[in-house]
Structures are given as C-alpha cells and as structure tokens.
N, C-alpha and C. Protein backbone atom coordinates (compact mmCIF):
# COMPACT_ATOMS: atom_id res chain seq x y z
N UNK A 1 -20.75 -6.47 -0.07
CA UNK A 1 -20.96 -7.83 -0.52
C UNK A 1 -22.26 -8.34 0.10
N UNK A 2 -23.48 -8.66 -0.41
CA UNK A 2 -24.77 -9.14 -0.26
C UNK A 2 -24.03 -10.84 0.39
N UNK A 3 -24.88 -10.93 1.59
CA UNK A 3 -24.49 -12.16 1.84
C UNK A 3 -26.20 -12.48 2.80
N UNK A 4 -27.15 -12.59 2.92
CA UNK A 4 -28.20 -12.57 3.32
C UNK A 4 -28.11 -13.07 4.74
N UNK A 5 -27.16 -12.86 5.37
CA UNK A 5 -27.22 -13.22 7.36
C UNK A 5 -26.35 -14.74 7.01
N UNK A 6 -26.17 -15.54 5.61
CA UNK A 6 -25.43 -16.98 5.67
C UNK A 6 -23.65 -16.65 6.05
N UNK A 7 -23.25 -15.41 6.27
CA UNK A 7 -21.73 -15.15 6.39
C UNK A 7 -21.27 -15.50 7.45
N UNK A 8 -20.44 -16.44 7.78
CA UNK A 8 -19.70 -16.65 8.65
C UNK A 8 -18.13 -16.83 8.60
N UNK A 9 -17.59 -15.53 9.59
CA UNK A 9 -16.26 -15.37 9.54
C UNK A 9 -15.28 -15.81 10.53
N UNK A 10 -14.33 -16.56 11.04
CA UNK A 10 -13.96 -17.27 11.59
C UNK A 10 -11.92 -16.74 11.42
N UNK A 11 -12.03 -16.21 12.94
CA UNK A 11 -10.32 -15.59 13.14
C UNK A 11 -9.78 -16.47 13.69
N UNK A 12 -8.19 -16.10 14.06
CA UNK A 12 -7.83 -17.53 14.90
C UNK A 12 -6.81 -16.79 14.70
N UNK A 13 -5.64 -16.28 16.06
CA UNK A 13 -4.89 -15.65 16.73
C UNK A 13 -4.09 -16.45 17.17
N UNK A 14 -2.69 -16.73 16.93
CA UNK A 14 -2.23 -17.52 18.05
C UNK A 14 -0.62 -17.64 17.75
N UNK A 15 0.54 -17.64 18.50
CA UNK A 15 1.68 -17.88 18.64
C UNK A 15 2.38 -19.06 18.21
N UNK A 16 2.26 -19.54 16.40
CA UNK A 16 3.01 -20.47 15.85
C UNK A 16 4.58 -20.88 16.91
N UNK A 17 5.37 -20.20 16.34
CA UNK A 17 6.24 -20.27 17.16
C UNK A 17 7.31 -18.87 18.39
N UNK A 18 8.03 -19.17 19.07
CA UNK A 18 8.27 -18.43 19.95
C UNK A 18 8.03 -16.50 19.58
N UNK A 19 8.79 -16.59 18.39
CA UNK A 19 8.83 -15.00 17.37
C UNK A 19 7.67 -14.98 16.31
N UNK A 20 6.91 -15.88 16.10
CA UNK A 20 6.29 -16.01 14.84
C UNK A 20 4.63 -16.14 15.58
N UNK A 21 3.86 -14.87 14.89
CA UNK A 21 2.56 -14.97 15.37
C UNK A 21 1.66 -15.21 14.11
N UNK A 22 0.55 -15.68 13.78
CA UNK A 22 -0.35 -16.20 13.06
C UNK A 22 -1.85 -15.71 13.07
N UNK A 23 -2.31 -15.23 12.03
CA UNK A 23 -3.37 -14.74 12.06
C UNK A 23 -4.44 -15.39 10.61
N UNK A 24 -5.59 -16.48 11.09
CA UNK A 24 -5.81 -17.07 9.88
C UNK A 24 -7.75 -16.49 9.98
N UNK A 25 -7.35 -16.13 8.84
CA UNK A 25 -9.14 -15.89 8.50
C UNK A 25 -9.65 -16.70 7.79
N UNK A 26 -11.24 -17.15 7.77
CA UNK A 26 -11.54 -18.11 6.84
C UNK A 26 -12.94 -17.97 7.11
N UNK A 27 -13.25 -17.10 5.70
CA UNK A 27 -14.48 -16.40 5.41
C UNK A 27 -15.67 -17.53 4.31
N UNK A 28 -16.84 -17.96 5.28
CA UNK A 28 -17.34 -19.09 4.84
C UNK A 28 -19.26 -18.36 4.40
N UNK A 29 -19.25 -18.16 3.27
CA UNK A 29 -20.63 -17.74 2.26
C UNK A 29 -21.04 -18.47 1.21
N UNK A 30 -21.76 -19.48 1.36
CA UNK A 30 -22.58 -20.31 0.46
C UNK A 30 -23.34 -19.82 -0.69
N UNK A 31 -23.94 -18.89 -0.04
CA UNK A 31 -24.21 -17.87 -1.64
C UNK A 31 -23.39 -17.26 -2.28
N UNK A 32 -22.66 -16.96 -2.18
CA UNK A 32 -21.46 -16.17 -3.02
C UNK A 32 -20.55 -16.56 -3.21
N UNK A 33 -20.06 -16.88 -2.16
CA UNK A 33 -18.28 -18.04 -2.57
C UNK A 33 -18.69 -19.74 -2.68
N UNK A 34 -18.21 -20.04 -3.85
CA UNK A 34 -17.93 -21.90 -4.29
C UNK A 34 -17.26 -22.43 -3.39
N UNK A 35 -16.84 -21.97 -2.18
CA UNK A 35 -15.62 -22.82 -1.04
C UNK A 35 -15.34 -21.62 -0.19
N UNK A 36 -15.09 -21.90 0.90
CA UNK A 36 -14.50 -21.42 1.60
C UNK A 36 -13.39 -20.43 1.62
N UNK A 37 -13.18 -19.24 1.71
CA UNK A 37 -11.81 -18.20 1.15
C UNK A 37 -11.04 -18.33 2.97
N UNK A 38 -10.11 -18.96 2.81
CA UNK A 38 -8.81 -18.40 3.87
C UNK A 38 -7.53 -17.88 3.37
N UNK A 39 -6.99 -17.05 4.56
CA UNK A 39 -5.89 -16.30 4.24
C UNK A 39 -4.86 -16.93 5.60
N UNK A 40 -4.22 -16.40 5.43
CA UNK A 40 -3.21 -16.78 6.70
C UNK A 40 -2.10 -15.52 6.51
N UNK A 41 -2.03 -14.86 7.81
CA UNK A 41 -0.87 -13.39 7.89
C UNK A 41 0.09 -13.61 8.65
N UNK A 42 1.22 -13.65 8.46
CA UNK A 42 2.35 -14.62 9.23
C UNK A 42 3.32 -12.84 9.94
N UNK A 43 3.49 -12.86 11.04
CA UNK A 43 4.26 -11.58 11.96
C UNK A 43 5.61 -12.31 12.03
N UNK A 44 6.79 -11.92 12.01
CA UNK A 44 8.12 -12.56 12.53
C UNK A 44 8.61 -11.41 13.41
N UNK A 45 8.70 -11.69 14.96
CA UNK A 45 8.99 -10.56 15.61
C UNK A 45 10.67 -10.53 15.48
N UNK A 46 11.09 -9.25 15.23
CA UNK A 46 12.66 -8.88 15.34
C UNK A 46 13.47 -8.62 16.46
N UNK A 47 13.79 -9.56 17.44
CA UNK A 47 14.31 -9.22 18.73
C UNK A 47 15.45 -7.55 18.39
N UNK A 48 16.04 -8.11 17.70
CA UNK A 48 17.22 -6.95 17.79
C UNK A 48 16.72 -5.58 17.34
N UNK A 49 15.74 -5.72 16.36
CA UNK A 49 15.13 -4.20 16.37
C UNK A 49 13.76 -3.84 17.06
N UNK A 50 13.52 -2.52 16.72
CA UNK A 50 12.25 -2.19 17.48
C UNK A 50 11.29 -1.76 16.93
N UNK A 51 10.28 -2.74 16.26
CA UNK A 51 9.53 -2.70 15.36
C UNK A 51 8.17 -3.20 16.17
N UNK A 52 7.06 -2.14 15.49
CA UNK A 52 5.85 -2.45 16.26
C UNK A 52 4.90 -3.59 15.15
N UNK A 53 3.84 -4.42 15.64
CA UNK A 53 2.90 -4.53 14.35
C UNK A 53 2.15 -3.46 14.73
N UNK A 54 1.56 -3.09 13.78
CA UNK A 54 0.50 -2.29 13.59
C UNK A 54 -0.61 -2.54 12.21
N UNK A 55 -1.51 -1.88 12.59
CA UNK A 55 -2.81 -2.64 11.64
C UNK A 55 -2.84 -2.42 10.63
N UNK A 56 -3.45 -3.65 9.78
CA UNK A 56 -3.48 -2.73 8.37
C UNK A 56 -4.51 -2.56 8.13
N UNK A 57 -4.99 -1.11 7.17
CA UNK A 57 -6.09 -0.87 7.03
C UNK A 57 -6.23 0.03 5.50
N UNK A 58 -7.69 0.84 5.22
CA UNK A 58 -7.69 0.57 4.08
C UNK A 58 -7.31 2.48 4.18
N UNK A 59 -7.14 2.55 2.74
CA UNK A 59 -6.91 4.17 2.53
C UNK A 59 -8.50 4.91 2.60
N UNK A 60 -8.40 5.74 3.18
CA UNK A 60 -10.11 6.59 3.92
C UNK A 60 -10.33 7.09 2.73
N UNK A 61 -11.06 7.32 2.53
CA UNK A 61 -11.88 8.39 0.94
C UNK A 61 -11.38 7.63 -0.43
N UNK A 62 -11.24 6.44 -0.66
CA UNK A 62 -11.55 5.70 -1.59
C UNK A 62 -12.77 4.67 -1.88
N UNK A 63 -13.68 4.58 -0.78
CA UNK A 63 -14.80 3.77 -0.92
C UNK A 63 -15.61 4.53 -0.04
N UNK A 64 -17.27 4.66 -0.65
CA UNK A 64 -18.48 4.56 0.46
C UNK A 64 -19.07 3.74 0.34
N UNK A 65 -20.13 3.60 1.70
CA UNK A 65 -21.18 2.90 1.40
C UNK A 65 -21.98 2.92 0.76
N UNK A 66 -22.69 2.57 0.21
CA UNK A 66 -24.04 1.87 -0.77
C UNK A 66 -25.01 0.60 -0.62
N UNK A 67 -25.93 1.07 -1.13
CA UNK A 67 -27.04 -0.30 -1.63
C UNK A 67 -26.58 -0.63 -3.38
N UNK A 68 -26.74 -1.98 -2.90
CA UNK A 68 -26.93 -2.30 -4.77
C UNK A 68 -28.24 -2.14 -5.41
N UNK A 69 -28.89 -2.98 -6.40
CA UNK A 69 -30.04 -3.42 -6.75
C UNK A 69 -31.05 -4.36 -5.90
N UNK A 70 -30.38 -4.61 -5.25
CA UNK A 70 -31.25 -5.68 -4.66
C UNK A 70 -31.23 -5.50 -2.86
N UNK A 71 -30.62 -4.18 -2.72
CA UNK A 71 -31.11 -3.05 -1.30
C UNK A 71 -29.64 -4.06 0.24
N UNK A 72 -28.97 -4.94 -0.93
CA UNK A 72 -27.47 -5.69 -0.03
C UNK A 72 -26.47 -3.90 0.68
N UNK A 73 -26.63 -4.06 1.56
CA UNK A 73 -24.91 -3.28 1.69
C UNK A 73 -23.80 -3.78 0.89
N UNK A 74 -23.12 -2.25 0.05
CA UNK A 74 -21.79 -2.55 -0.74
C UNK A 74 -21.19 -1.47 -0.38
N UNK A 75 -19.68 -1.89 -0.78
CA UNK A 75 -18.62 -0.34 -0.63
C UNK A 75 -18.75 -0.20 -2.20
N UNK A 76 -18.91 1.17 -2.87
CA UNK A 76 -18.79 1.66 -3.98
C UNK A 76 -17.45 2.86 -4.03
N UNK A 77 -16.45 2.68 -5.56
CA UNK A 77 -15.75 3.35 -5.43
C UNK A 77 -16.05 5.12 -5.25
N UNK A 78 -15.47 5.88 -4.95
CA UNK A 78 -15.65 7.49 -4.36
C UNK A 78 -15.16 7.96 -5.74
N UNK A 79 -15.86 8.73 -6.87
CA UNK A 79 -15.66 9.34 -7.84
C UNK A 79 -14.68 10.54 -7.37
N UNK A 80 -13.49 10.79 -7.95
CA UNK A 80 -12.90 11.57 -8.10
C UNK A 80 -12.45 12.44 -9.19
N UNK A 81 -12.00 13.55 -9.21
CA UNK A 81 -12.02 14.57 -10.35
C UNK A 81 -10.03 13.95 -11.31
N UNK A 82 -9.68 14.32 -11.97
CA UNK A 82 -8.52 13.56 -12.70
C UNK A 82 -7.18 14.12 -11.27
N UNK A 83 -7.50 15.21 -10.90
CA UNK A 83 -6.79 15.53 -9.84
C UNK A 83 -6.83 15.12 -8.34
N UNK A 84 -7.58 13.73 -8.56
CA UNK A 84 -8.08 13.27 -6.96
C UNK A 84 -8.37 13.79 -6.16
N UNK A 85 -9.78 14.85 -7.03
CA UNK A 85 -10.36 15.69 -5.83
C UNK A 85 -11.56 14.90 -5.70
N UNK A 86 -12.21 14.94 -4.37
CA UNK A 86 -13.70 13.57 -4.34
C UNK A 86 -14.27 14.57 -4.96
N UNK A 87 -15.63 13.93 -5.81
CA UNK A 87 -16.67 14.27 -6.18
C UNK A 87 -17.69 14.09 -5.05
N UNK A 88 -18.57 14.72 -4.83
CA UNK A 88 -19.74 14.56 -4.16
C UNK A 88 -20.91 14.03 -4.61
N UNK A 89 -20.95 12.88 -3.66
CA UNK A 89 -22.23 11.95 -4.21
C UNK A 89 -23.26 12.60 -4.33
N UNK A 90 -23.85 11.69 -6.03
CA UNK A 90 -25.27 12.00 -6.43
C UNK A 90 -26.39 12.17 -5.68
C-alpha cells in the first residue's frame, strides 16, 4: 500500500475488564483512506480451560513483495500452478 511517509498507525493494548483484553488499531492515511480505519480484537480469557492467545498471522507463500507503477512497496499475489504449486517470479 503506497502511503508516501503520511501513515500513521496507532495500537492500544490494555485490560478492558478483569478476563477481557483489548487490542484497538487505528490506521490513519490521508492519501488513501477517506477516514480513519479502526478495528478493535476483543480476547475473553477462559479460567477453567487452558487456552493460550497466540498470534495471528498470515499464510507464508501467498504474497510477495513488489513495486507498483509508481516504485510504492506492495504485497502482490504468488502465482500458482492449478495444483498450488508456486510459480517462480518473472
């Protein structure tokens, strides 16, 4: 996503209530986004079981990096064969 150095991303961590943790992002780009994009990720810890958080993240070998047209860093999708074998970039 081309954002020319105007990106500013803004986390905020913190213990709503005793079991309940909060994680709010709020991703602020004047060139590209009309408003402000926030999310909010809500944890409910399970006393009686034993459950970890753990991170979420993205699946590996579905995106690389790239330039667009205009030389921005982008993730571009990873061409694959019909059998989801990667293709090797051009």
């Amino acid at each position: 996503m081309p954002n020319d150095g105007d990106m500013h991303v803004t986390e905020r961590i913190y213990l709503a209530e005793k079991d309940i943790l909060h994680v709010e992002l709020e991703i602020t780009a004047p060139n590209i986004l009309t408003k402000p994009w926030k999310t909010t990720r809500i944890f409910f810890r399970q006393r009686a079981r034993k459950f970890d958080i753990v991170e979420g993240v993205c699946q590996l070998g579905d995106y690389r990096e790239a330039k667009d047209e205009n030389g921005h860093h982008v993730f571009v999708p990873v061409e694959k064969t019909e059998w989801g074998n990667l293709v090797a970039p051009k």
